[in-house]
PDB file of N, CA and C in Angstrom:
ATOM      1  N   UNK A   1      -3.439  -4.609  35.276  1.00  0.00           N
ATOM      2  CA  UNK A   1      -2.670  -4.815  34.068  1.00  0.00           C
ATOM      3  C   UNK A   1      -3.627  -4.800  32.874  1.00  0.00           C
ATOM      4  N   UNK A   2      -3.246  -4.318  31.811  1.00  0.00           N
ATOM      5  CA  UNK A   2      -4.397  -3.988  30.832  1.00  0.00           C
ATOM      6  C   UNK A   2      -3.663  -5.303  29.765  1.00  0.00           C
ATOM      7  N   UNK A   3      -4.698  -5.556  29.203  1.00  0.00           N
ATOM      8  CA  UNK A   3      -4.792  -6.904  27.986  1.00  0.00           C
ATOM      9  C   UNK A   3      -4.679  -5.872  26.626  1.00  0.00           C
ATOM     10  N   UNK A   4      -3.305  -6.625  26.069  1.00  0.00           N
ATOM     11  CA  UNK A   4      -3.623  -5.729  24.775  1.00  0.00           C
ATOM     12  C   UNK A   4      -3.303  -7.104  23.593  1.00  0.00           C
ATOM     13  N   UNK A   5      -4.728  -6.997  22.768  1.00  0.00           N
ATOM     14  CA  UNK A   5      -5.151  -7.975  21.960  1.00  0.00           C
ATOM     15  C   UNK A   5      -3.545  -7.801  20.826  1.00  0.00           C
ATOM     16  N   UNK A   6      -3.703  -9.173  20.116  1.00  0.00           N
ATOM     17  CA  UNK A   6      -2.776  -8.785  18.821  1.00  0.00           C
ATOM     18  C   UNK A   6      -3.199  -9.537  17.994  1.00  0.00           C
ATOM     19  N   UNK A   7      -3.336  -8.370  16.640  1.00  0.00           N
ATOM     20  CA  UNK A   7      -4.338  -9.040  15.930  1.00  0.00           C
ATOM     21  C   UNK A   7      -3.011  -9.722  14.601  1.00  0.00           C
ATOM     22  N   UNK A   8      -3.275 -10.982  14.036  1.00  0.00           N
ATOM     23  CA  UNK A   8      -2.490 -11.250  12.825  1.00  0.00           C
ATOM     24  C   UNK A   8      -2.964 -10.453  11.424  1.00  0.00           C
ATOM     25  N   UNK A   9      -2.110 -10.135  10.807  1.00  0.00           N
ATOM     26  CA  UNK A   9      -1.560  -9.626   9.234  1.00  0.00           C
ATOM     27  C   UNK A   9      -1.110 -10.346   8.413  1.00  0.00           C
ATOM     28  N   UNK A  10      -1.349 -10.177   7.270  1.00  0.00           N
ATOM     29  CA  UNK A  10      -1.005 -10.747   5.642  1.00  0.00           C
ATOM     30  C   UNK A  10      -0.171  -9.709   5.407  1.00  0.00           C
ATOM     31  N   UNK A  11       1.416  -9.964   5.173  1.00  0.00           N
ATOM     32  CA  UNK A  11       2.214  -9.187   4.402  1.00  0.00           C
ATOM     33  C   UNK A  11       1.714  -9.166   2.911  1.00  0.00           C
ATOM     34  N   UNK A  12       1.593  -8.153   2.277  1.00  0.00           N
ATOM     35  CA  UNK A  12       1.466  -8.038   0.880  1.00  0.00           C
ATOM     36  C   UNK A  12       2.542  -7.292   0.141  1.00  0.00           C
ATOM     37  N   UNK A  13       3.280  -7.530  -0.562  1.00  0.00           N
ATOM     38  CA  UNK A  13       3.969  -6.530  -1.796  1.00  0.00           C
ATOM     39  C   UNK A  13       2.938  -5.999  -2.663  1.00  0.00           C
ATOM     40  N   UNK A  14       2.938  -4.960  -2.422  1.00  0.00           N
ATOM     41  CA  UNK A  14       1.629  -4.190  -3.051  1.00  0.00           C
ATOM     42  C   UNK A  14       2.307  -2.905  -4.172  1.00  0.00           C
ATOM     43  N   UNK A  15       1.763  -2.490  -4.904  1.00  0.00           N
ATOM     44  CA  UNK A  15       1.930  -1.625  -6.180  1.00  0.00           C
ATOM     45  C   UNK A  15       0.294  -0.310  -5.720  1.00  0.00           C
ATOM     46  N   UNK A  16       0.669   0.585  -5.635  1.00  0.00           N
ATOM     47  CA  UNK A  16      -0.175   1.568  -5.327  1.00  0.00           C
ATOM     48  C   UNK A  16      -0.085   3.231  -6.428  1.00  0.00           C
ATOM     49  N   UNK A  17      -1.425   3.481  -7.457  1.00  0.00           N
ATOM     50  CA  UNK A  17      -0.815   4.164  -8.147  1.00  0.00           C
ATOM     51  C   UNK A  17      -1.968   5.339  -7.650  1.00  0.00           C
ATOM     52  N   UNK A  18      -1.201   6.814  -7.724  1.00  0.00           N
ATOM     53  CA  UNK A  18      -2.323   8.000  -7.202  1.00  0.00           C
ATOM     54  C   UNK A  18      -2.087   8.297  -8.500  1.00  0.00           C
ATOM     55  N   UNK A  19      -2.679   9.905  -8.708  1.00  0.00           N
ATOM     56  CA  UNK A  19      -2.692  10.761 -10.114  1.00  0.00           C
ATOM     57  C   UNK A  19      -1.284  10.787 -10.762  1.00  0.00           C
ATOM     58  N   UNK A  20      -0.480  10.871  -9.548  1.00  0.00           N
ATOM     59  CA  UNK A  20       0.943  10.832 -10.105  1.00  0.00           C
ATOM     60  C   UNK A  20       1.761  10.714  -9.356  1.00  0.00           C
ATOM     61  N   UNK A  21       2.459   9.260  -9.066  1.00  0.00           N
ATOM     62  CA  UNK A  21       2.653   8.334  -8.656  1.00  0.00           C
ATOM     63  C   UNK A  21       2.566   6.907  -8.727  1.00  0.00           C
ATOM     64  N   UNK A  22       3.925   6.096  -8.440  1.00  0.00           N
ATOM     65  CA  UNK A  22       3.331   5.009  -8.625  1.00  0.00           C
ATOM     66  C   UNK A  22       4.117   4.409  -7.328  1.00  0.00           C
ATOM     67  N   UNK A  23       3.508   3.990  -6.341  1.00  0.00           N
ATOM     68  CA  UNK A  23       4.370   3.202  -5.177  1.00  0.00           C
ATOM     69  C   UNK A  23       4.186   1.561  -5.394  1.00  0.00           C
ATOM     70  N   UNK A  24       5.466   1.560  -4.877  1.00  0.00           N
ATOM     71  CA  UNK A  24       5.394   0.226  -4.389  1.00  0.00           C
ATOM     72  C   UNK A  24       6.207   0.173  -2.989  1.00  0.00           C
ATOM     73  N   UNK A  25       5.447  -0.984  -2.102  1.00  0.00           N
ATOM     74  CA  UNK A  25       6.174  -1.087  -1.042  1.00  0.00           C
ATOM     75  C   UNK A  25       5.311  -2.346  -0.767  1.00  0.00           C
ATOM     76  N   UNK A  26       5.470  -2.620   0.782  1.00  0.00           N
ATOM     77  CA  UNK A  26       4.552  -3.562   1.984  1.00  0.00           C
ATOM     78  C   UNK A  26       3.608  -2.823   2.317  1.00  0.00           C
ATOM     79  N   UNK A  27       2.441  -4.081   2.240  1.00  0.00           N
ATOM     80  CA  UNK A  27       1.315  -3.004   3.075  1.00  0.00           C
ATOM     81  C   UNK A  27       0.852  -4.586   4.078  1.00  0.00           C
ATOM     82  N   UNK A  28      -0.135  -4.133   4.520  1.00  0.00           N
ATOM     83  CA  UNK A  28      -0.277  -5.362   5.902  1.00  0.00           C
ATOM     84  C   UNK A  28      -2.030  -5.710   5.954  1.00  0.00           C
ATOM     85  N   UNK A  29      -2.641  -7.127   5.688  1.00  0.00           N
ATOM     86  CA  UNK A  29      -3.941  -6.612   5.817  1.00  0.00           C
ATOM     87  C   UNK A  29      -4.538  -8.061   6.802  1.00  0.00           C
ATOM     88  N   UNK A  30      -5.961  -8.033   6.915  1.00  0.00           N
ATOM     89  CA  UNK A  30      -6.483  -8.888   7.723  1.00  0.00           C
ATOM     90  C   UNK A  30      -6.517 -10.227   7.121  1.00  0.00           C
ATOM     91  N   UNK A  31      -6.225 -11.424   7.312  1.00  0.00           N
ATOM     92  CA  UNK A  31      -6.216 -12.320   6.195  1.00  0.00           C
ATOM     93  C   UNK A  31      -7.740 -12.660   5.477  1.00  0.00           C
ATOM     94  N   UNK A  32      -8.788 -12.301   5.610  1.00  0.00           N
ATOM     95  CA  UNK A  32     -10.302 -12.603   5.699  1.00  0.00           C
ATOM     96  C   UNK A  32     -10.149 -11.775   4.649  1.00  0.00           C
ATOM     97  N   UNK A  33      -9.510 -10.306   4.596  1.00  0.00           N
ATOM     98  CA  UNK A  33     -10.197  -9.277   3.985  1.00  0.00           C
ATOM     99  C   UNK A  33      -9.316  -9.176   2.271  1.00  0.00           C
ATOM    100  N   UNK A  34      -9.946  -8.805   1.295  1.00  0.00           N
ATOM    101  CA  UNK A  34      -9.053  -8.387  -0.343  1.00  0.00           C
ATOM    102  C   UNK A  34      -8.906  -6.840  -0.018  1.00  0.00           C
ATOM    103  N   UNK A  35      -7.668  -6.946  -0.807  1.00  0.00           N
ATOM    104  CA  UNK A  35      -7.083  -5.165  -0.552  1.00  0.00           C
ATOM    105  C   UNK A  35      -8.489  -4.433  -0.807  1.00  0.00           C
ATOM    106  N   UNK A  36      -9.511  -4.541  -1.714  1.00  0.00           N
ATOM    107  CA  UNK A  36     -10.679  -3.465  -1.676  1.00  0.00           C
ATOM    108  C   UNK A  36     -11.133  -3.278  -0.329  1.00  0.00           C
ATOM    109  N   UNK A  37     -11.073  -3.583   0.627  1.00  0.00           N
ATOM    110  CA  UNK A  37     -11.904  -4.499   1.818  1.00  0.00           C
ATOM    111  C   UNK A  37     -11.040  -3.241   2.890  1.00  0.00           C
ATOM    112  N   UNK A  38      -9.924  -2.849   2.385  1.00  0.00           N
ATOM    113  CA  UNK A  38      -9.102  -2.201   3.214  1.00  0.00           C
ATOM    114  C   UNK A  38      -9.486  -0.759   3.010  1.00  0.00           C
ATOM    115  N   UNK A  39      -9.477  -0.462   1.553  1.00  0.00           N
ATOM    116  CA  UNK A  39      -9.850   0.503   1.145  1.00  0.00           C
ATOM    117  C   UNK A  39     -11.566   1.047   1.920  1.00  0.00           C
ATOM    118  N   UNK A  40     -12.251   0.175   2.130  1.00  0.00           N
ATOM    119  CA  UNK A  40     -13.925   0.543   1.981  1.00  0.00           C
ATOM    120  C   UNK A  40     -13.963   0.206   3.744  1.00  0.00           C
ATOM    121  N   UNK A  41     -13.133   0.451   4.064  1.00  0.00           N
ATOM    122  CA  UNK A  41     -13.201   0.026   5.637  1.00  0.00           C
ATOM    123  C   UNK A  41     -13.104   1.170   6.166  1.00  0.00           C
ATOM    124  N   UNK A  42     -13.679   1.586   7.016  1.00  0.00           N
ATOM    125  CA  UNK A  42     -13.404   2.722   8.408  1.00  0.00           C
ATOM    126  C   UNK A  42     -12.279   2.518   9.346  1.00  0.00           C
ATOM    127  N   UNK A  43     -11.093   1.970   8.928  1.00  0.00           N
ATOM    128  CA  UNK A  43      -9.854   1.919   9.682  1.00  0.00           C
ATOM    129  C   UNK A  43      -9.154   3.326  10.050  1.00  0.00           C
ATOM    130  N   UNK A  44      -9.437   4.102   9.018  1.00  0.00           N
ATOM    131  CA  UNK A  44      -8.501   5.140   9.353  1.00  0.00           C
ATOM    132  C   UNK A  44      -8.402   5.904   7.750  1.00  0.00           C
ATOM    133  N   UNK A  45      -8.189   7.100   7.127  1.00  0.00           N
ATOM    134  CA  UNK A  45      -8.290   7.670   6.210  1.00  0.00           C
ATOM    135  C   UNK A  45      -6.485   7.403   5.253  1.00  0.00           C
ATOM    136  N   UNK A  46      -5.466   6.664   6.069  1.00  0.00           N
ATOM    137  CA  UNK A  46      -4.659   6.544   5.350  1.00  0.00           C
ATOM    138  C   UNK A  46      -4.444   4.304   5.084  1.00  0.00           C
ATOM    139  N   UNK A  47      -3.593   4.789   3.948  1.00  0.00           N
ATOM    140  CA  UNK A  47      -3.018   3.430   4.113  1.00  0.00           C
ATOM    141  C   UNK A  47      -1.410   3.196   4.348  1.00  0.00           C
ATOM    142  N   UNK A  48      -0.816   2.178   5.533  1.00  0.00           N
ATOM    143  CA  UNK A  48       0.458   2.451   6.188  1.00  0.00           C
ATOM    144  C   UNK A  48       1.029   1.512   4.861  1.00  0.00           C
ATOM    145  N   UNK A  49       2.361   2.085   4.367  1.00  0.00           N
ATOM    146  CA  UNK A  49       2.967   1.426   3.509  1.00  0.00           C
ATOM    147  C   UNK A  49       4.497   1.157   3.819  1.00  0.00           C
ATOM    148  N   UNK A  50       5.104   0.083   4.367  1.00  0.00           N
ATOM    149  CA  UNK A  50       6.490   0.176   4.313  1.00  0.00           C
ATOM    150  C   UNK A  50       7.487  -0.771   3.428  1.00  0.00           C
ATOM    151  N   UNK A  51       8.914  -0.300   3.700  1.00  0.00           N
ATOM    152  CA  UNK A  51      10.011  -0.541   2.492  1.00  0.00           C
ATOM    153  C   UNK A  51       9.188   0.665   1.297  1.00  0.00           C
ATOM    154  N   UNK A  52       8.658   1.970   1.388  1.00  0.00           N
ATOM    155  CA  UNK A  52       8.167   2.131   0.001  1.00  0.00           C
ATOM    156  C   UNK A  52       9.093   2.856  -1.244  1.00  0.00           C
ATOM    157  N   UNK A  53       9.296   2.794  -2.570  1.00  0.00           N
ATOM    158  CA  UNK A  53       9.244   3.260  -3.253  1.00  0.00           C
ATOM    159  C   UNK A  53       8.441   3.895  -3.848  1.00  0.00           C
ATOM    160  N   UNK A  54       8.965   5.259  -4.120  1.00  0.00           N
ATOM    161  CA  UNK A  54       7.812   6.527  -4.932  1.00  0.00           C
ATOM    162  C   UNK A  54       8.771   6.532  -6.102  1.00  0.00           C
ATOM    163  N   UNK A  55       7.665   6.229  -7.215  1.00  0.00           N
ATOM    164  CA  UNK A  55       8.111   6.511  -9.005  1.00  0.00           C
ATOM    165  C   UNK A  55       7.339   7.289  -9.438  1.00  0.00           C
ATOM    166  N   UNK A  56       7.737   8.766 -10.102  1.00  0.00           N
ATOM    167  CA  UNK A  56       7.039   9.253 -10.857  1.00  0.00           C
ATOM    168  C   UNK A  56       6.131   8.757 -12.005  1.00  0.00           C
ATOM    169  N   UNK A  57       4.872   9.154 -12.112  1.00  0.00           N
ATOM    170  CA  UNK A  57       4.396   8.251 -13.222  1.00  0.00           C
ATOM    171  C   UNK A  57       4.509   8.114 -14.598  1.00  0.00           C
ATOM    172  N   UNK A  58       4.934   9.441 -15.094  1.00  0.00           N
ATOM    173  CA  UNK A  58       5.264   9.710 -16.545  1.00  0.00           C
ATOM    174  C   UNK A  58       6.583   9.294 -16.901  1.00  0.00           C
ATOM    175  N   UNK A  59       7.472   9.576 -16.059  1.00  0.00           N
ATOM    176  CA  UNK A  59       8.906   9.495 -16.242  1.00  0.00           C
ATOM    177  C   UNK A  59       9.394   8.139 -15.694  1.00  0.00           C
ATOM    178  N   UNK A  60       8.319   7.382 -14.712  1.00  0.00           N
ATOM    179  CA  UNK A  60       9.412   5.893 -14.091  1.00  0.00           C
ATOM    180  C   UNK A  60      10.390   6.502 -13.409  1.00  0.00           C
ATOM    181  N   UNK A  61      10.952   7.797 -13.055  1.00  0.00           N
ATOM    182  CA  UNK A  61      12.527   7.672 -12.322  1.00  0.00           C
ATOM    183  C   UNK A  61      11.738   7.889 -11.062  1.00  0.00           C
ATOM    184  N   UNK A  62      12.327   6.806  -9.896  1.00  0.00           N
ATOM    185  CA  UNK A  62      12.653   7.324  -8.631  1.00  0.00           C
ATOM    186  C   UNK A  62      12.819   8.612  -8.176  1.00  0.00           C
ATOM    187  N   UNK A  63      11.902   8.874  -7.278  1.00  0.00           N
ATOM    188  CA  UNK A  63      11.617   9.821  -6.675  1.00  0.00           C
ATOM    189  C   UNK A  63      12.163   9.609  -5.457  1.00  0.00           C
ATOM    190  N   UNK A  64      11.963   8.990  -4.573  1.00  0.00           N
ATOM    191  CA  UNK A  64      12.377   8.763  -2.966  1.00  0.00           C
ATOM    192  C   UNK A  64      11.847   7.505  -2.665  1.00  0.00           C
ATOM    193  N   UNK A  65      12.561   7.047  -1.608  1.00  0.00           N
ATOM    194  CA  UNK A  65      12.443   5.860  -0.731  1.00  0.00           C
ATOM    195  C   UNK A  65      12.146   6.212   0.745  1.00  0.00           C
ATOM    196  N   UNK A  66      11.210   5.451   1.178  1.00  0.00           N
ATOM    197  CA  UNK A  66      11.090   5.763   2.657  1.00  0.00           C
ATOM    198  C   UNK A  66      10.567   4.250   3.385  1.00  0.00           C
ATOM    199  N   UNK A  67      11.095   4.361   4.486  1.00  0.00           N
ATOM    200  CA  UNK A  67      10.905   3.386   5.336  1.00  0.00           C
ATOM    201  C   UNK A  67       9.386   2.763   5.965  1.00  0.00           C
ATOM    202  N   UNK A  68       9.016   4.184   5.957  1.00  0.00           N
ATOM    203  CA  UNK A  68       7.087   4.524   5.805  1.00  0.00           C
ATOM    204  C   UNK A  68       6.644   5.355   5.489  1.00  0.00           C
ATOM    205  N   UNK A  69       5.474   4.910   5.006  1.00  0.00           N
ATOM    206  CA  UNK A  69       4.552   6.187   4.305  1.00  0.00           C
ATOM    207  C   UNK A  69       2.967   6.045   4.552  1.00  0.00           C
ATOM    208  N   UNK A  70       2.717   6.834   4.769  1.00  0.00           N
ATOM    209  CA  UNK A  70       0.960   6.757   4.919  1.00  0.00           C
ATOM    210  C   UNK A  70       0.240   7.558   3.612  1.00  0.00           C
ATOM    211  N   UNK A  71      -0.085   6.680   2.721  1.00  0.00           N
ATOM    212  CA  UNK A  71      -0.600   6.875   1.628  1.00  0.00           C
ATOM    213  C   UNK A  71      -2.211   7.452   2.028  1.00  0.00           C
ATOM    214  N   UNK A  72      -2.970   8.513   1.662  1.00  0.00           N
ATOM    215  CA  UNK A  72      -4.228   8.749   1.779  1.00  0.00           C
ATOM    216  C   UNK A  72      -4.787   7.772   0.653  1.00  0.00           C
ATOM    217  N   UNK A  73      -6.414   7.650   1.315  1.00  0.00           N
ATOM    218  CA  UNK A  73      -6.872   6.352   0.440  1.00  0.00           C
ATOM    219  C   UNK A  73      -7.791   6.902  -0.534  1.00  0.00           C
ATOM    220  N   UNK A  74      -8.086   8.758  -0.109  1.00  0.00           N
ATOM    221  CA  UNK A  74      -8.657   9.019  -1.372  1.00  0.00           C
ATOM    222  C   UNK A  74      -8.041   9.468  -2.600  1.00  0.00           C
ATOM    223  N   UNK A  75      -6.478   9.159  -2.519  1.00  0.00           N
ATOM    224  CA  UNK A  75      -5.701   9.367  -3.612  1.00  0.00           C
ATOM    225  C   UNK A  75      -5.426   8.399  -4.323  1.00  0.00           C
ATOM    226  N   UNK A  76      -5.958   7.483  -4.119  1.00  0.00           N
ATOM    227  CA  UNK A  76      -5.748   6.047  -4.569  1.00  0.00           C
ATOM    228  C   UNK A  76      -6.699   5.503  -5.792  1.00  0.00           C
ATOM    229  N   UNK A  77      -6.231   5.603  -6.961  1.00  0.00           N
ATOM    230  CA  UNK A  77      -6.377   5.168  -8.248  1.00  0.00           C
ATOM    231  C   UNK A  77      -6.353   3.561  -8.544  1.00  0.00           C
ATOM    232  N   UNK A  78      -5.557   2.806  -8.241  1.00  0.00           N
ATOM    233  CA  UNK A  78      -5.039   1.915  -8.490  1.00  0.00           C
ATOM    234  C   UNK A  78      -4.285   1.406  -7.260  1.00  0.00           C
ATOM    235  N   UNK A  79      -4.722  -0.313  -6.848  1.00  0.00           N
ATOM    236  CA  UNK A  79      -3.949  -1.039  -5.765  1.00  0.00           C
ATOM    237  C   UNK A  79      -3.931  -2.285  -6.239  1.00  0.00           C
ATOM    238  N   UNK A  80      -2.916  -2.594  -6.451  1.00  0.00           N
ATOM    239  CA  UNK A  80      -2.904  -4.278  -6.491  1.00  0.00           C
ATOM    240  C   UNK A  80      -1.509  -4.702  -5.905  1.00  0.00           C
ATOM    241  N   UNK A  81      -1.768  -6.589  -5.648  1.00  0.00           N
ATOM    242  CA  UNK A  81      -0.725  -6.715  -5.421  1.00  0.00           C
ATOM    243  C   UNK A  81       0.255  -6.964  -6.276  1.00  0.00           C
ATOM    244  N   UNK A  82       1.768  -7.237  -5.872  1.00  0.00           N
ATOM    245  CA  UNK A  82       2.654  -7.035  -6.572  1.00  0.00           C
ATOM    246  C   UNK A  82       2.253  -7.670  -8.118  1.00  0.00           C
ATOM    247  N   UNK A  83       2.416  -7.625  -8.803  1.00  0.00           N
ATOM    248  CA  UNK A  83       2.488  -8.506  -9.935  1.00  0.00           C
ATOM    249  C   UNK A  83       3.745  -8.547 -11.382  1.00  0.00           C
ATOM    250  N   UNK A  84       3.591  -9.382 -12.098  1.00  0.00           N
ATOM    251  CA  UNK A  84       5.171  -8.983 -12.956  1.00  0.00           C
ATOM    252  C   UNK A  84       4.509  -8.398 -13.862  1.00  0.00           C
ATOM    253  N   UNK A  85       5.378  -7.335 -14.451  1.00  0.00           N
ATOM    254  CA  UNK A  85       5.369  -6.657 -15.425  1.00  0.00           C
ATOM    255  C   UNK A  85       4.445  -7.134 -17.122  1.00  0.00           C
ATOM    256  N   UNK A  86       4.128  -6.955 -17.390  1.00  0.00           N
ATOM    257  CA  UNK A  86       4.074  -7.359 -19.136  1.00  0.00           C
ATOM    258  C   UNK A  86       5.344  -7.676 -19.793  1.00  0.00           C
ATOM    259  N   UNK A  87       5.479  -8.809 -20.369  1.00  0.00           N
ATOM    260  CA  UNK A  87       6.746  -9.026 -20.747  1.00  0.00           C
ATOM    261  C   UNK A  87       7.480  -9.320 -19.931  1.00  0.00           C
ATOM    262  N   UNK A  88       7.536  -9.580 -18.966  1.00  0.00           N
ATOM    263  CA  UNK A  88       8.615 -10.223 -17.425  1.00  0.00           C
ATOM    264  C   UNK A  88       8.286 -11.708 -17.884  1.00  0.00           C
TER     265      UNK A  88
END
């Protein structure tokens, strides 16, 4: 019988912006580690994002929703977590 470890996750509401784009969704990380930590890690060349929203960046309108998305991490401009708006 093979042992399969399970490791715990930090849900994050995260805001993710590429050249053009702006997501938001869930992303999942190690609790030890800050989202940079995810980025500069040898996990894998994408980042898994779910619940996501894709907003165009110039325009703000909705683009699509998807259940998951694997964001590449060298498209990645901008990550933080959720935060309120200016003026919220």
């Amino acid at each position: 019988m093979a042992y399969k470890s399970v490791v715990k996750k930090e849900k994050v509401d995260a805001v993710i912006y590429t050249a053009n784009e702006k997501i938001e969704g869930t992303i999942f990380k190690l609790p030890q580690n800050r989202l940079l930590d995810m980025l500069n890690n040898d996990s894998g060349p994408f980042i898994p994002v779910t619940s996501a929203k894709v907003f165009h960046l110039v325009t703000g309108r909705l683009m699509y929703k998807a259940e998951f998305l694997a964001v590449n991490k060298n498209s990645v401009v901008l990550i933080a977590d959720k935060v309120m708006e200016a003026g919220d």
